[in-house]
Protein backbone atom coordinates (compact mmCIF):
# COMPACT_ATOMS: atom_id res chain seq x y z
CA UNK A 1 -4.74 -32.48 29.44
CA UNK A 2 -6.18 -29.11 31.18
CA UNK A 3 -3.94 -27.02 32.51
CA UNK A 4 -4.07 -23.05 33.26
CA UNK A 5 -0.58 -21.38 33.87
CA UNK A 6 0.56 -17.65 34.65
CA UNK A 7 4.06 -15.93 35.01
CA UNK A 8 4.78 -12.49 35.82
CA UNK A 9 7.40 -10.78 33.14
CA UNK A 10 9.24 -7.78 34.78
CA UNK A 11 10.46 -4.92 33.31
CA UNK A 12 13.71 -3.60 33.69
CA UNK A 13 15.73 0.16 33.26
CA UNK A 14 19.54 0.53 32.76
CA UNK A 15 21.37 2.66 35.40
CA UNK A 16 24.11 3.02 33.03
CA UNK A 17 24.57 2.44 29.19
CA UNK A 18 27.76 2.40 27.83
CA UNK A 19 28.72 2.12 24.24
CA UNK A 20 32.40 0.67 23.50
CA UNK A 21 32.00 0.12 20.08
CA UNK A 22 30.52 -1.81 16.89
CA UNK A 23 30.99 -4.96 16.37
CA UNK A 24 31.66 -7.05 13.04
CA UNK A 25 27.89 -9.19 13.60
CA UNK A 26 26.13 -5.74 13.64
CA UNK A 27 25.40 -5.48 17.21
CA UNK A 28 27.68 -3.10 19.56
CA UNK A 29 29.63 -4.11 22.58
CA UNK A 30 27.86 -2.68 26.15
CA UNK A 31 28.79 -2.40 29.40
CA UNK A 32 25.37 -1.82 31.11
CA UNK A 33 24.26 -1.87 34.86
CA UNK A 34 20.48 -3.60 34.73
CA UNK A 35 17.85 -2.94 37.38
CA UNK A 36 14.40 -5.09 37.79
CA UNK A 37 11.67 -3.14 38.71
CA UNK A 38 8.05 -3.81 40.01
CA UNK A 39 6.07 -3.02 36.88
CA UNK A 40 5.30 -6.24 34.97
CA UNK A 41 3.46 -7.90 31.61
CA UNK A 42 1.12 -11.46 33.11
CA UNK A 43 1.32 -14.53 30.59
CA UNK A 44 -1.69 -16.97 30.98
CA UNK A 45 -0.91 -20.21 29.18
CA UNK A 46 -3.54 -22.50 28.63
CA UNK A 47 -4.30 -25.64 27.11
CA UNK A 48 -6.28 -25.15 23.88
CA UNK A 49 -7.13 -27.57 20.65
CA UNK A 50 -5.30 -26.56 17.51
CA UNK A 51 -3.00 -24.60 16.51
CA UNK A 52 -0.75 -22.43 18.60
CA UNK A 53 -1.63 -18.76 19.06
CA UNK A 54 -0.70 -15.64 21.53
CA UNK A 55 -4.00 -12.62 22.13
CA UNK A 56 -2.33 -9.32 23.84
CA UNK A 57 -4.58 -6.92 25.22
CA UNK A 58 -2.27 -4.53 23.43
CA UNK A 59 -3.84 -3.85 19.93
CA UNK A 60 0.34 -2.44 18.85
CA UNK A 61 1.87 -5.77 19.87
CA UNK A 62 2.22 -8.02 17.04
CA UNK A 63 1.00 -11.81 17.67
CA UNK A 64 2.19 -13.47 14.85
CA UNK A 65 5.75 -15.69 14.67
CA UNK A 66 7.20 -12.12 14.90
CA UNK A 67 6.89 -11.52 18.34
CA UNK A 68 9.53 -13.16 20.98
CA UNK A 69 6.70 -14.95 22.81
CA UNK A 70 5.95 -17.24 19.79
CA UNK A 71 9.86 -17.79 18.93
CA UNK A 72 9.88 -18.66 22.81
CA UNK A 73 7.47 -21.09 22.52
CA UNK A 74 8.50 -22.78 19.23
CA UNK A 75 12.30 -23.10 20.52
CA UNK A 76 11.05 -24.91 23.88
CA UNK A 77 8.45 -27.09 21.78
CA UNK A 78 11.24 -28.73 19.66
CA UNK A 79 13.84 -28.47 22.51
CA UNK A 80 11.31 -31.00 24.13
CA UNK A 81 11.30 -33.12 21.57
CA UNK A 82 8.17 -32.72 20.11
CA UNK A 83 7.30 -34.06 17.14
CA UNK A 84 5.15 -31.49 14.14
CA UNK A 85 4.02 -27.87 14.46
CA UNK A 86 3.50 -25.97 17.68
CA UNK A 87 -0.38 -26.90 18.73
CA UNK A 88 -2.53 -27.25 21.40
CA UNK A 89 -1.62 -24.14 23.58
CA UNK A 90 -1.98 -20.65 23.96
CA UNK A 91 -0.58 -17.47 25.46
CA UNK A 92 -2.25 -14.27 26.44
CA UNK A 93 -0.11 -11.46 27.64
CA UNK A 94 -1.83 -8.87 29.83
CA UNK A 95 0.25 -6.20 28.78
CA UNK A 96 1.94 -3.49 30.65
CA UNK A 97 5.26 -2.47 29.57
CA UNK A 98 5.05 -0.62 26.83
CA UNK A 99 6.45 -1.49 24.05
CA UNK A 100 9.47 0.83 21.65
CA UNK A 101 10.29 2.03 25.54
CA UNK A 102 13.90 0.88 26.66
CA UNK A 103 11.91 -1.25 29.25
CA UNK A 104 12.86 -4.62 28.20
CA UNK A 105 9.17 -6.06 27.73
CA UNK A 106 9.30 -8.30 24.67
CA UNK A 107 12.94 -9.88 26.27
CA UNK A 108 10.54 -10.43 29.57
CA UNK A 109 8.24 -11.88 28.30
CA UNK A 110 10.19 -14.31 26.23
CA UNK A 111 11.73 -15.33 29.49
CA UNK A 112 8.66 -15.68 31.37
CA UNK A 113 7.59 -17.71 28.07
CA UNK A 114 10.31 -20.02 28.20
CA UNK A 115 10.55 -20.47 32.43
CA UNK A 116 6.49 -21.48 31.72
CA UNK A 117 7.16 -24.27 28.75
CA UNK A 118 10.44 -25.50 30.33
CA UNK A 119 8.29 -26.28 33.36
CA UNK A 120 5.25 -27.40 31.34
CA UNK A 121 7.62 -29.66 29.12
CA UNK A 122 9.89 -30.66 31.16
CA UNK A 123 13.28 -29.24 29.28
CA UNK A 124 16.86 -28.19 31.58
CA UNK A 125 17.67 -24.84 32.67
CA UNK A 126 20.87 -25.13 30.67
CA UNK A 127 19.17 -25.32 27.32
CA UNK A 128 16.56 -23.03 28.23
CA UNK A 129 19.25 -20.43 29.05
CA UNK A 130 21.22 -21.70 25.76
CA UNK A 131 17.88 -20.41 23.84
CA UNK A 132 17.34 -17.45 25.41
CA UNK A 133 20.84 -16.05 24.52
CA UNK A 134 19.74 -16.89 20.83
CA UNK A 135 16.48 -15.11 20.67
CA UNK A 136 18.53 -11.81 21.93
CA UNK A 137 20.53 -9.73 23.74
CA UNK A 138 18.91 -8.91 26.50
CA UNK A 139 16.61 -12.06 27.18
CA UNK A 140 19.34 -13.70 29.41
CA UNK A 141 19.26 -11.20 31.97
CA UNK A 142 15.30 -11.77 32.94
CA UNK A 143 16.77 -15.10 33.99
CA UNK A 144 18.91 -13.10 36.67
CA UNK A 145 17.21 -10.08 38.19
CA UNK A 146 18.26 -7.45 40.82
CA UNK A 147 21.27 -5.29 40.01
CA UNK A 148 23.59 -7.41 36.93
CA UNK A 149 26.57 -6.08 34.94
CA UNK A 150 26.29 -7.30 31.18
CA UNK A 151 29.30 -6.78 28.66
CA UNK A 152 29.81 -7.41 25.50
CA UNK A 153 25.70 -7.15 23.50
CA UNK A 154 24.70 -7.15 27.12
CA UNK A 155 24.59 -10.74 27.71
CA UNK A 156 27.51 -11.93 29.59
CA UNK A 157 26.35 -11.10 32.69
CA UNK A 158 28.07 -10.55 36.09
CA UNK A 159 25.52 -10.29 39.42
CA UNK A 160 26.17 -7.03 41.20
CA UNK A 161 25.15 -6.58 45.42
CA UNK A 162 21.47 -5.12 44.80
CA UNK A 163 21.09 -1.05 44.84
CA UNK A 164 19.63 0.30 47.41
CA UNK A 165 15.80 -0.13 47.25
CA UNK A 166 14.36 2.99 45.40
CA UNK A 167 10.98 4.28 44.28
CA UNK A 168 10.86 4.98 40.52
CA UNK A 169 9.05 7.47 38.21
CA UNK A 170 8.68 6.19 34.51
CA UNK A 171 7.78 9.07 32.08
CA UNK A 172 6.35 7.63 29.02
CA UNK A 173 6.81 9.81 25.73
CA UNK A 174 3.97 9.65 23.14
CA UNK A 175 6.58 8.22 20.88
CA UNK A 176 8.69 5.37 20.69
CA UNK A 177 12.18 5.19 19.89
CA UNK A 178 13.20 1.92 17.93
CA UNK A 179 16.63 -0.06 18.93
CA UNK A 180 17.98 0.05 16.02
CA UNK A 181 17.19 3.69 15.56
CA UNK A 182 19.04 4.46 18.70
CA UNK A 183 22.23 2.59 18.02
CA UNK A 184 22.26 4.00 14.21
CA UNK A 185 22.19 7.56 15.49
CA UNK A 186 24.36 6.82 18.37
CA UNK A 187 26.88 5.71 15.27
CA UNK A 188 26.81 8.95 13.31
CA UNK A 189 26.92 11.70 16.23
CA UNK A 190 30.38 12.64 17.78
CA UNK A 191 30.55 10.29 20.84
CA UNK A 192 31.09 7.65 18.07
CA UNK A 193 33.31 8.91 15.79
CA UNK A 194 35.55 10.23 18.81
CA UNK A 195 35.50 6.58 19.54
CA UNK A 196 38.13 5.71 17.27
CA UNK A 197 40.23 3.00 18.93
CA UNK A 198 40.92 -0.31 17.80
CA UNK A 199 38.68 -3.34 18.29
CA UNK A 200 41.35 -5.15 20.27
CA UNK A 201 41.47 -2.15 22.52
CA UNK A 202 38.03 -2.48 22.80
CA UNK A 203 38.67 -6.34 23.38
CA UNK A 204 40.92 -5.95 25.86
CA UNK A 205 39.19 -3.23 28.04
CA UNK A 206 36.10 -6.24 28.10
CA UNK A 207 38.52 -8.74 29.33
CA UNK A 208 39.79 -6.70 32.26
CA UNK A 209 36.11 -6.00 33.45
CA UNK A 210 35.47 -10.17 33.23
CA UNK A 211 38.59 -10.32 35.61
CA UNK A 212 37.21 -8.38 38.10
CA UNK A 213 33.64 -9.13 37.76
CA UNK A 214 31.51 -7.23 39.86
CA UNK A 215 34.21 -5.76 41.84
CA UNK A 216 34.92 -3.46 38.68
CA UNK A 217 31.75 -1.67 38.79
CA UNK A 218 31.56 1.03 41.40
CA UNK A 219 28.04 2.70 41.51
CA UNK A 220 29.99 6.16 41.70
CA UNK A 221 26.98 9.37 39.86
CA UNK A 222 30.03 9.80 36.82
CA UNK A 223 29.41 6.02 36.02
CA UNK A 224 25.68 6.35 36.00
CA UNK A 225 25.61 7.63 32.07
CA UNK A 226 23.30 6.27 28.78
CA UNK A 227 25.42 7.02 25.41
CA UNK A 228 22.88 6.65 23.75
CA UNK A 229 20.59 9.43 25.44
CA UNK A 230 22.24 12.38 23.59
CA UNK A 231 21.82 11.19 20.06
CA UNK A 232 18.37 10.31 20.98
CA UNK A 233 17.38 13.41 22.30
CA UNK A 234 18.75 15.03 19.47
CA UNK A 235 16.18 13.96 17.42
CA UNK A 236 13.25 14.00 19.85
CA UNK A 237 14.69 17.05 22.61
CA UNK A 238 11.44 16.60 25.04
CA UNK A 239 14.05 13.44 26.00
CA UNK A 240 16.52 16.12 27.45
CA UNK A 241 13.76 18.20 29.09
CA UNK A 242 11.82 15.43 31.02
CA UNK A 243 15.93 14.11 32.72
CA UNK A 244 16.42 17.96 33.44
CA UNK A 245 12.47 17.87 35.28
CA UNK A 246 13.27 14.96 37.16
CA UNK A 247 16.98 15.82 38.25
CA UNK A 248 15.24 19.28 39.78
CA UNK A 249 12.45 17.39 41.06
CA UNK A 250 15.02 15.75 43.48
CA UNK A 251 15.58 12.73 41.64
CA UNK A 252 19.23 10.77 43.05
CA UNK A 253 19.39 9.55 39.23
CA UNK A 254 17.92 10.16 36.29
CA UNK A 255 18.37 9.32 32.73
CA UNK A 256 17.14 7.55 29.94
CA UNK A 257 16.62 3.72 29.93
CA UNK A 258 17.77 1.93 27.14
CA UNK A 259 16.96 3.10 23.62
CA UNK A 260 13.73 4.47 25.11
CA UNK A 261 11.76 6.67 24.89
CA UNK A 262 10.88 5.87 28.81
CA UNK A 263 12.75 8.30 30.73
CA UNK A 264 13.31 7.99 34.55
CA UNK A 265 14.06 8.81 38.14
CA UNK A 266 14.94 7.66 41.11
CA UNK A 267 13.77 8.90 44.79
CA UNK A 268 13.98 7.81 48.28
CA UNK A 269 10.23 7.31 49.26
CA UNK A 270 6.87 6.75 47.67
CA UNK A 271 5.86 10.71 48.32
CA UNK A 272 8.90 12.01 46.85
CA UNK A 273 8.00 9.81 43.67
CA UNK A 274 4.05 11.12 43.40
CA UNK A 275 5.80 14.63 43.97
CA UNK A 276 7.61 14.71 41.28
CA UNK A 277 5.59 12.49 38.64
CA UNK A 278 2.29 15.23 39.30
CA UNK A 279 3.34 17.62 37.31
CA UNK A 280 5.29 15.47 34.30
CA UNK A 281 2.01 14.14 33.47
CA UNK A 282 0.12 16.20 30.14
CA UNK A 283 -1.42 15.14 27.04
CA UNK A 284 1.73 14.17 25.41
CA UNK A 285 3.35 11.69 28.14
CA UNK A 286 2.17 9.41 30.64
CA UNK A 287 4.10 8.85 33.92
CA UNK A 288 4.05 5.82 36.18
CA UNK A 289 5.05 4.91 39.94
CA UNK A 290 6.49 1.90 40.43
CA UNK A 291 9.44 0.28 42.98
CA UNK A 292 12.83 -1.77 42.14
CA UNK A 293 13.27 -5.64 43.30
CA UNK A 294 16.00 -7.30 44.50
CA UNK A 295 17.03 -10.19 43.25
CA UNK A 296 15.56 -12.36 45.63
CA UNK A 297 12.28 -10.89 44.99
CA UNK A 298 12.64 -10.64 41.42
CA UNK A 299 12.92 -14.65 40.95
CA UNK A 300 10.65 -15.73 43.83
CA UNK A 301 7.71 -13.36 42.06
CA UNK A 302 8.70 -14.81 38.71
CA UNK A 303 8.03 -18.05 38.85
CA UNK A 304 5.09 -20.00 37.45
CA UNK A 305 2.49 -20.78 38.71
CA UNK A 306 -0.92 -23.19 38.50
CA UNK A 307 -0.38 -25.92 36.04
């Protein structure tokens, strides 16, 4: 059987970040405002004799069983059914979301992996979504798009009305930051250990937000905060300068995305953008344009196609 098939794998940046707490499996509880935006990775699957590999275009991404494409792969080949090792197909992932960036990338492209084999193979949404909650935290929401509330790691997830379309400036550090990295600083500075209330307050604060749903997120600027962004930029402090260049740039938000490094901005119109990405750019950081999608755009431009 011949087949050729390609899926686009958005990236994403968090409007907000908050950090309730730790919790006892080692991950922390969130409550996070996602946005998709227009910059994305391309998977080609193909048919192919043998055993199952993934090529990236990016000599830093790993291509072995480490990396979530593979995992992707290897959860919808059993999921089907099938019977022995993963064979006879291949992924190559055109990539352009850099990696160690707060962008989401690796979670996108899992997704886009595992909307490509559930089509190919024929397995049900619910157990595809089922195994993207277990590859991690933030895979489910590249099932959802647009503007989405997630609580708890980030994956229960609540659909928010869409922001207002924007034009976004990515700043790309020459460094990476790495998740855990992030969160282990964010537990040692003083946000965290002013952060001293009980897990069942912390419980019970979650539950009140699930009442409500979307209605308890208003997009008001003193909601639009990343917890982690200070202990980050503690350690690496051209963090703190690129939000401050942006913000007097004209930027209606800006902040770090994630556990970044990627830093960025919003603006009103494609001019405003180019103004104020011209003179971030220098030896040490790279700066992209891009837009944000709605939901409706997000899942119309994500789904496979060929076959």
């Amino acid at each position: 059987m011949n087949y050729v098939m390609r899926v686009r794998a958005f990236a994403k940046i968090n409007l907000s970040l908050r950090v309730l707490g730790a919790r006892a499996d080692g991950y922390h509880d969130l409550r996070t405002i996602f946005q998709s935006i227009a910059l994305h990775d391309t998977l080609t699957i193909r048919a192919a004799r043998g055993p199952f590999r993934v090529t990236c275009d990016d000599p830093s991404c790993p291509t072995d069983d480490t990396n979530l494409v593979w995992r992707a792969a290897n959860h919808l080949w059993q999921a089907a059914g099938r019977r022995g090792i993963l064979r006879d197909v291949s992924i190559d992932v055109k990539k352009r979301i850099p990696l160690q960036a707060g962008l989401g990338g690796g979670s996108s492209d899992a997704a886009a992996a595992l909307r490509a084999f559930a089509r190919l193979w024929r397995v049900d949404e619910a157990r595809v979504r089922a195994i993207a909650g277990e590859l991690g935290a933030d895979v489910p929401y590249f099932f959802e798009g647009g503007t989405v509330l997630g609580l708890e790691r980030g994956d229960l997830l609540f659909p928010l009305v869409d922001a207002p379309a924007a034009w976004v400036v990515l700043v790309l550090p020459n460094f990476g930051v790495g998740t855990k990295d992030a969160f282990s600083w964010w537990d040692r500075s003083p946000e965290r250990l002013a952060l001293q209330q009980p897990a069942r307050d912390r419980t019970s604060r979650s539950r009140a937000v699930h009442k409500t749903g979307a209605r308890a997120f208003q997009a008001s600027g003193a909601e639009l905060l990343n917890d982690l962004e200070a202990p980050v930029a503690a350690h690496h402090p051209e963090i703190r300068r690129i939000v401050n260049a942006l913000r007097k740039a004209g930027a209606a938000h800006a902040a770090m995305t994630g556990s970044g490094s990627t830093v960025f901005g919003l603006f009103p119109t494609e001019r405003a953008a180019s103004r104020a990405a011209r003179p971030l750019m220098s030896r040490t950081r790279r700066t992209l344009i891009t837009t944000t999608l709605n939901r409706v755009r997000y899942r119309r431009a994500s789904i496979p196609t060929g076959g």
